[in-house]
PDB file of N, CA and C in Angstrom:
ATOM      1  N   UNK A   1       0.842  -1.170   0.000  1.00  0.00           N
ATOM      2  CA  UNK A   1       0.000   0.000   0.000  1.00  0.00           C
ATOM      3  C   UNK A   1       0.892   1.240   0.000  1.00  0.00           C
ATOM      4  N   UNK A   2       0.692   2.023  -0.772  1.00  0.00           N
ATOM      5  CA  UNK A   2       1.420   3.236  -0.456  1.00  0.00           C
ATOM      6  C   UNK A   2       0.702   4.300  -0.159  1.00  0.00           C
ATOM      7  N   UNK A   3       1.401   5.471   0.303  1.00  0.00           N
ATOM      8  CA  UNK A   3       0.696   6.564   1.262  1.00  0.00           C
ATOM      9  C   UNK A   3       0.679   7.565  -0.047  1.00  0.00           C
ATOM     10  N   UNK A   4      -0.261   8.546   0.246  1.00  0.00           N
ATOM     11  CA  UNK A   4      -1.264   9.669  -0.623  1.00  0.00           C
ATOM     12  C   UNK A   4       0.199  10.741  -0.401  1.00  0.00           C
ATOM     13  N   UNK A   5       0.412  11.493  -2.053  1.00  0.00           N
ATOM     14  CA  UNK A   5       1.431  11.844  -1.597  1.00  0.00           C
ATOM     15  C   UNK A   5       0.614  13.625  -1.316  1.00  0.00           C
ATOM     16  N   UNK A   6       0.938  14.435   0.044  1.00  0.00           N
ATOM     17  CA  UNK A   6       0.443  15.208   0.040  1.00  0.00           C
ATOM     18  C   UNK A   6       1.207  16.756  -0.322  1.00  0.00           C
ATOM     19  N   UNK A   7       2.253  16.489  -1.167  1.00  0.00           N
ATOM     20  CA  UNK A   7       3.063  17.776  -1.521  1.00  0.00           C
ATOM     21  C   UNK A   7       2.094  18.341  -3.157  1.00  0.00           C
ATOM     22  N   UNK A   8       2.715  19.601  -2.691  1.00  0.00           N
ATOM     23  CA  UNK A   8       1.674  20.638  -3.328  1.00  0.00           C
ATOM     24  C   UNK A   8       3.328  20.913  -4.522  1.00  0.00           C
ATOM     25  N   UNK A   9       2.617  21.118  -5.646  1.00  0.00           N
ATOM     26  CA  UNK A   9       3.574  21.644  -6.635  1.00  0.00           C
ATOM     27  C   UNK A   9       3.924  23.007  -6.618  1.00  0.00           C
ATOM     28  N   UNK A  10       4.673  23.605  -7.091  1.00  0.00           N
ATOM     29  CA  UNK A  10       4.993  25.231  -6.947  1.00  0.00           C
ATOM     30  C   UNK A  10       3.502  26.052  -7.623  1.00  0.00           C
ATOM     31  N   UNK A  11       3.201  25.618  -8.738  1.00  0.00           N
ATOM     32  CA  UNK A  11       2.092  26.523  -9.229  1.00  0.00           C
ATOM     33  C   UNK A  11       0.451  26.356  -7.749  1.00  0.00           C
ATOM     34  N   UNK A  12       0.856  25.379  -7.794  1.00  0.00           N
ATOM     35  CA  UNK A  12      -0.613  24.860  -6.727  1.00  0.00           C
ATOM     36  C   UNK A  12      -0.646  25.682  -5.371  1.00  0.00           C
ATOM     37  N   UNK A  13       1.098  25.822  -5.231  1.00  0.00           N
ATOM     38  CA  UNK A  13       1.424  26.610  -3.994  1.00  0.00           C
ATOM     39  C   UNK A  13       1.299  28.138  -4.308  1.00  0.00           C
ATOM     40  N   UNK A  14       1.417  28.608  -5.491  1.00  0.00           N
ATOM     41  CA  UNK A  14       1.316  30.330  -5.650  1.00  0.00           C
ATOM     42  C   UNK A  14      -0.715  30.375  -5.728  1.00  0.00           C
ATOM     43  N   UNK A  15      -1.215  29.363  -6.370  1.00  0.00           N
ATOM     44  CA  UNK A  15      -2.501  29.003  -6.720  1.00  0.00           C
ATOM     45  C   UNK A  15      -2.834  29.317  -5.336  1.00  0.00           C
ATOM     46  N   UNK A  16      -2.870  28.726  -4.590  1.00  0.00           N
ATOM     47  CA  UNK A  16      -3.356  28.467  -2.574  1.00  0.00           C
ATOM     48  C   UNK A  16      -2.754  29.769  -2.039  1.00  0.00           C
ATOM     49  N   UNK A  17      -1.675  30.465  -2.543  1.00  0.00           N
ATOM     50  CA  UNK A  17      -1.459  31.456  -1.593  1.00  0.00           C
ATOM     51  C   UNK A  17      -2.319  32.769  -2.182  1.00  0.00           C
ATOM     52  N   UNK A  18      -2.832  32.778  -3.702  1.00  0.00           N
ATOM     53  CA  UNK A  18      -3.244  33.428  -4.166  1.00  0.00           C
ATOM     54  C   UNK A  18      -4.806  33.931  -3.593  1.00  0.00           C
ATOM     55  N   UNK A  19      -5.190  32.481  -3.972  1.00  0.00           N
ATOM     56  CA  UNK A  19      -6.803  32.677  -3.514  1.00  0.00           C
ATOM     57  C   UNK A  19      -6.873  32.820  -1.569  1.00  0.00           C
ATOM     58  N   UNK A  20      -5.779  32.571  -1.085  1.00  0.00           N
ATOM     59  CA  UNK A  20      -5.965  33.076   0.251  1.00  0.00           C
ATOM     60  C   UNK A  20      -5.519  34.213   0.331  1.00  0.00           C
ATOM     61  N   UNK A  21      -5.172  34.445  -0.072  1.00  0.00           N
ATOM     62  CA  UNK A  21      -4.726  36.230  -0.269  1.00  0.00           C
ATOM     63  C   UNK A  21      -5.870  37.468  -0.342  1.00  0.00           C
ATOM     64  N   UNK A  22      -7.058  36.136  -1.767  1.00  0.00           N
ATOM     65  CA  UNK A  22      -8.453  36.807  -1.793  1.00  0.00           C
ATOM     66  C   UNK A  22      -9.528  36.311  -1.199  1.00  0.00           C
ATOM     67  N   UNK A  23      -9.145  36.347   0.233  1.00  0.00           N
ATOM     68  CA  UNK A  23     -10.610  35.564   1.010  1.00  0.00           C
ATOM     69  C   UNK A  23     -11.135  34.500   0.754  1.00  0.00           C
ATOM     70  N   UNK A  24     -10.091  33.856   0.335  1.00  0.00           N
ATOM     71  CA  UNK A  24     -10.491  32.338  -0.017  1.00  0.00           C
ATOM     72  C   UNK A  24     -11.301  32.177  -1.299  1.00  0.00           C
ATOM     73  N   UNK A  25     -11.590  33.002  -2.101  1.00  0.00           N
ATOM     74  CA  UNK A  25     -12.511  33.127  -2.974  1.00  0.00           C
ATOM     75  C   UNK A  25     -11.407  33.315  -4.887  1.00  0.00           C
ATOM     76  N   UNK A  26     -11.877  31.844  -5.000  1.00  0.00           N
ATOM     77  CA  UNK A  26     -11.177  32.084  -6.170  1.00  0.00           C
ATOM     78  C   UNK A  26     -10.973  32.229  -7.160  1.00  0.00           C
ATOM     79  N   UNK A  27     -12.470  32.833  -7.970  1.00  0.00           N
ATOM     80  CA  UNK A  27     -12.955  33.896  -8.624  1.00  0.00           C
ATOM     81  C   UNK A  27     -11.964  35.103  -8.592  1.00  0.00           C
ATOM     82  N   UNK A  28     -11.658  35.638  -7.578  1.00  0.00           N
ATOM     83  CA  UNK A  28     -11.102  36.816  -6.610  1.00  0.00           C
ATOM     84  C   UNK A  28     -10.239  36.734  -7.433  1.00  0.00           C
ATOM     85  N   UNK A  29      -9.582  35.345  -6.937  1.00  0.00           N
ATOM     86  CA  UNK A  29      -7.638  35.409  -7.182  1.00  0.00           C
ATOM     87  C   UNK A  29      -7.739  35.776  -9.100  1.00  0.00           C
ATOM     88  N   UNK A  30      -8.661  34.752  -9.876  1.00  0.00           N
ATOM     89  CA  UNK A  30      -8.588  35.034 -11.085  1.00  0.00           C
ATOM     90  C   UNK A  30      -8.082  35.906 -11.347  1.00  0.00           C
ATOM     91  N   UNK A  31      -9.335  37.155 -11.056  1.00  0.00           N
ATOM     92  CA  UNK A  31      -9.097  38.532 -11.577  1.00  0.00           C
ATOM     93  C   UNK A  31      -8.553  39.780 -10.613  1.00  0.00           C
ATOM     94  N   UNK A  32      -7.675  39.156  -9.915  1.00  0.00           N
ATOM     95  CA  UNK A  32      -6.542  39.875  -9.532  1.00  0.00           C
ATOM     96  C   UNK A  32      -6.480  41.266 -10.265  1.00  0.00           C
ATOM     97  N   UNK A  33      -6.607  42.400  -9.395  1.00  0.00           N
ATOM     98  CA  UNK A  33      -5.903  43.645  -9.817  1.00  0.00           C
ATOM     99  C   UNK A  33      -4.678  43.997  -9.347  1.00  0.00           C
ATOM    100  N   UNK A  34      -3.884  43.353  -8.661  1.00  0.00           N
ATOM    101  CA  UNK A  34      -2.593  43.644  -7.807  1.00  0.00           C
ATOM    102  C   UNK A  34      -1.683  42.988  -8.523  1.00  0.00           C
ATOM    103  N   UNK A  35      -1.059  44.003 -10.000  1.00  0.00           N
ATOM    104  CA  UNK A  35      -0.341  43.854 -10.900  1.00  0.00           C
ATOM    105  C   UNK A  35       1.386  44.039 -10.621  1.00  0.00           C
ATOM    106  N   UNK A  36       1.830  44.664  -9.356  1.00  0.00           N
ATOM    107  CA  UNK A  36       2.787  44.905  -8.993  1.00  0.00           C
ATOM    108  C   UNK A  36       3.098  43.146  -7.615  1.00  0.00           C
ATOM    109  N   UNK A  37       2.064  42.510  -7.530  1.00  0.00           N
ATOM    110  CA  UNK A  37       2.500  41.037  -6.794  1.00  0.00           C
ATOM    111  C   UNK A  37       3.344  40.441  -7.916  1.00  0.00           C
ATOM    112  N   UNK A  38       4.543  39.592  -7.147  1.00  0.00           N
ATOM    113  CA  UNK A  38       5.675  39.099  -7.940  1.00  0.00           C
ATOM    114  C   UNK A  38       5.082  37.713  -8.347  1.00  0.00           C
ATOM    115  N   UNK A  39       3.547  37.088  -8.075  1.00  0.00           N
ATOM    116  CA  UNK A  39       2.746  36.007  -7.938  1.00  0.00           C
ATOM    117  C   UNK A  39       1.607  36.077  -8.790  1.00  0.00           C
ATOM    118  N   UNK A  40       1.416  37.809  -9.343  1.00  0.00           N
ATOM    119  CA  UNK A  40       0.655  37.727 -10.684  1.00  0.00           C
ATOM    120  C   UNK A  40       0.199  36.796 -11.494  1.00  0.00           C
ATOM    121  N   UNK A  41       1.739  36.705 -12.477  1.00  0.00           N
ATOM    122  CA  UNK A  41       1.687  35.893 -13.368  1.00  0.00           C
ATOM    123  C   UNK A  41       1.046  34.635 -13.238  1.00  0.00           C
ATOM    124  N   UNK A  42       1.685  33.901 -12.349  1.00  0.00           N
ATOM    125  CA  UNK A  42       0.879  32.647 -11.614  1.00  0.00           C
ATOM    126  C   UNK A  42       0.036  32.228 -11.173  1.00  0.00           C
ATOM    127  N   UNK A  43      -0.493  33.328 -10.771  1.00  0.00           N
ATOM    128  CA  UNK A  43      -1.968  32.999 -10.276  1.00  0.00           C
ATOM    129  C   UNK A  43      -3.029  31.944 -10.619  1.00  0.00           C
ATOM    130  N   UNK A  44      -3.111  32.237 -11.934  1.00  0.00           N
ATOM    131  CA  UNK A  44      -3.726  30.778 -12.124  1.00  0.00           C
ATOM    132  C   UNK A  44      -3.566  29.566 -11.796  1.00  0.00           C
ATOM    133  N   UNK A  45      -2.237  29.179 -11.392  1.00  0.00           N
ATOM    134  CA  UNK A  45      -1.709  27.674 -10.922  1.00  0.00           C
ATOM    135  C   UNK A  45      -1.186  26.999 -11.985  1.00  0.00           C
ATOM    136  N   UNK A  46      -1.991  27.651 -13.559  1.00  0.00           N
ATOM    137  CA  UNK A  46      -1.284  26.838 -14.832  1.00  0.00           C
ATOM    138  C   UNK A  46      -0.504  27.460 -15.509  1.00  0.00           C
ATOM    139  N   UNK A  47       0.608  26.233 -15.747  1.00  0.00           N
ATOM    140  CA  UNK A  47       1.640  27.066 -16.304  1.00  0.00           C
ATOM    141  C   UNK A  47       1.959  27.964 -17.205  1.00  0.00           C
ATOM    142  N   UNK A  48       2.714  28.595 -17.302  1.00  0.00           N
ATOM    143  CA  UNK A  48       2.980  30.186 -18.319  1.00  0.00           C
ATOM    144  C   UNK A  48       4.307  30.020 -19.081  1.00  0.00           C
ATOM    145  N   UNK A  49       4.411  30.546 -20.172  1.00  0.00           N
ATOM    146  CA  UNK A  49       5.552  30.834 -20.425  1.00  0.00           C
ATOM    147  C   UNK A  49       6.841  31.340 -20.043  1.00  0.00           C
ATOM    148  N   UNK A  50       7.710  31.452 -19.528  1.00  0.00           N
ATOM    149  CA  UNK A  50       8.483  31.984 -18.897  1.00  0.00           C
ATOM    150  C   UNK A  50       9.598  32.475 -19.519  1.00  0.00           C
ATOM    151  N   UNK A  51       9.652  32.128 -20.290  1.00  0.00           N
ATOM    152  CA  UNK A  51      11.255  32.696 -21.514  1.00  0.00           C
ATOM    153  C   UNK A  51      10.524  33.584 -22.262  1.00  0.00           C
ATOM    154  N   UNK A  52      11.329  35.088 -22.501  1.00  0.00           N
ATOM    155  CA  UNK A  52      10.915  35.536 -23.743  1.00  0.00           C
ATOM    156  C   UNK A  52      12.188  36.545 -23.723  1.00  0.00           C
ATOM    157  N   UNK A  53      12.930  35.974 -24.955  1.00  0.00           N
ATOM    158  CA  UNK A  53      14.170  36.556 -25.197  1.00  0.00           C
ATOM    159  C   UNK A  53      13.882  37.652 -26.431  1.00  0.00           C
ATOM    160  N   UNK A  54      14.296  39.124 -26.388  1.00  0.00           N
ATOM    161  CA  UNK A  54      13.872  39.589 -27.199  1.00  0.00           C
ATOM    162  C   UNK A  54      14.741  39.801 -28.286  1.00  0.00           C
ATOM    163  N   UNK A  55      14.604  39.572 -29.526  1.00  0.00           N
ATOM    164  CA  UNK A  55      15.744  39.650 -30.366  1.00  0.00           C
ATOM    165  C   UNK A  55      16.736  40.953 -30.110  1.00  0.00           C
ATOM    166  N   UNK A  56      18.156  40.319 -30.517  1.00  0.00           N
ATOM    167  CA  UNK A  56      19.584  41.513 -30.279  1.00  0.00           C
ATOM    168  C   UNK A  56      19.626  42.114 -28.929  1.00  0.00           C
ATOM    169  N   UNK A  57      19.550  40.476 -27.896  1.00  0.00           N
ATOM    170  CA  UNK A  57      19.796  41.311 -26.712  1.00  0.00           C
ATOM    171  C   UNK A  57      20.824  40.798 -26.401  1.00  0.00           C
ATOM    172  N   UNK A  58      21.089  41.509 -25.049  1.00  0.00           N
ATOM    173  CA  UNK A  58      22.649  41.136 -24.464  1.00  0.00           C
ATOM    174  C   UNK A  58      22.634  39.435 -24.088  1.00  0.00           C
ATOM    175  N   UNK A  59      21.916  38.891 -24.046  1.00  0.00           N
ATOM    176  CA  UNK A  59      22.052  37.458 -23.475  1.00  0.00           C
ATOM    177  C   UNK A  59      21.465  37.116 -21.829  1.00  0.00           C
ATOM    178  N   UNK A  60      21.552  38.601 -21.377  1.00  0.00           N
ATOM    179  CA  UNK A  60      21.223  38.467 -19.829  1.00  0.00           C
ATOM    180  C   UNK A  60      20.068  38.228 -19.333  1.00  0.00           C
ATOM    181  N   UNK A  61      19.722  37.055 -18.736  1.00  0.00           N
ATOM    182  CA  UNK A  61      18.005  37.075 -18.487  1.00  0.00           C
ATOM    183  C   UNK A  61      17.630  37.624 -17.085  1.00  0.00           C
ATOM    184  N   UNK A  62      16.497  38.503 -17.040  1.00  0.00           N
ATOM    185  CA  UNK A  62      16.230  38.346 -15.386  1.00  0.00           C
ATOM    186  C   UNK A  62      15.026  38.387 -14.939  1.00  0.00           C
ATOM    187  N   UNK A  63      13.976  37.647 -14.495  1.00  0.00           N
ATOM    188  CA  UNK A  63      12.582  37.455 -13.982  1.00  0.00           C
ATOM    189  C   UNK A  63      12.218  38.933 -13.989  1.00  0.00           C
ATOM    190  N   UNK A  64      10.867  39.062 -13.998  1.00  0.00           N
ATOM    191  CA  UNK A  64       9.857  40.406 -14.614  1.00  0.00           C
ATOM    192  C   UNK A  64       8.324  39.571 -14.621  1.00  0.00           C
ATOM    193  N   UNK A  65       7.624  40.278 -13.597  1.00  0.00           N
ATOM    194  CA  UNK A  65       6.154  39.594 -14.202  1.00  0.00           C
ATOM    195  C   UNK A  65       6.038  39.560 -15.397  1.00  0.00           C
ATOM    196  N   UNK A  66       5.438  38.503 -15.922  1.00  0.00           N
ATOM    197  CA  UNK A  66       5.123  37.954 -17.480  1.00  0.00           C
ATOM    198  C   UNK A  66       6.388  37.286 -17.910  1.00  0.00           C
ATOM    199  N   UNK A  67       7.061  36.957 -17.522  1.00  0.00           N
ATOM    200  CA  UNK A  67       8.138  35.936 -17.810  1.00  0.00           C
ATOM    201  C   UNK A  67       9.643  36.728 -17.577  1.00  0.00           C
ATOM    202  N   UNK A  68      10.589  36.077 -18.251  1.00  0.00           N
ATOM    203  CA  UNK A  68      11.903  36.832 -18.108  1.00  0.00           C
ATOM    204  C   UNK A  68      12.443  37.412 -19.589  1.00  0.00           C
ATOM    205  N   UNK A  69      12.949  38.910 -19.068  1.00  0.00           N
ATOM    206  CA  UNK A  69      13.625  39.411 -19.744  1.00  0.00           C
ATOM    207  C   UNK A  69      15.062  40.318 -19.629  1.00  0.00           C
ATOM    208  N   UNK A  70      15.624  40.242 -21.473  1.00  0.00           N
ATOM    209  CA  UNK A  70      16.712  40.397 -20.950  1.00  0.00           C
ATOM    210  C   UNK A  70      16.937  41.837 -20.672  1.00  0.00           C
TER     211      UNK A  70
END
């Protein structure tokens, strides 16, 4: 028999901190107006794109709500 595994994935974990953030209500978290949270993007729990290199850049990437840029 094996045991229920009860770890939460990273999106599930920004997902849960999100909608508790909005009164538990997670409608709320959806439509988030708090565009300056570093948990934005995520909110949904499903995954996003995260790369977006813009042509003729220096090579340097660095996280930015809506993915990373250089």
């Amino acid at each position: 028999m094996t045991e229920k595994n009860n770890t939460l994935t990273l999106l599930k974990a920004i997902r849960a901190k999100c909608v508790d953030c909005c009164g538990g209500v997670a409608t709320e978290a959806d439509q988030c107006p708090v565009r300056s949270c570093p948990l934005h993007p995520f909110r949904s729990g499903k995954p996003i794109s995260l790369l977006q290199r813009p042509a003729g850049g220096s090579g340097q990437l660095s996280l930015i709500p809506g993915g990373i840029k250089e």
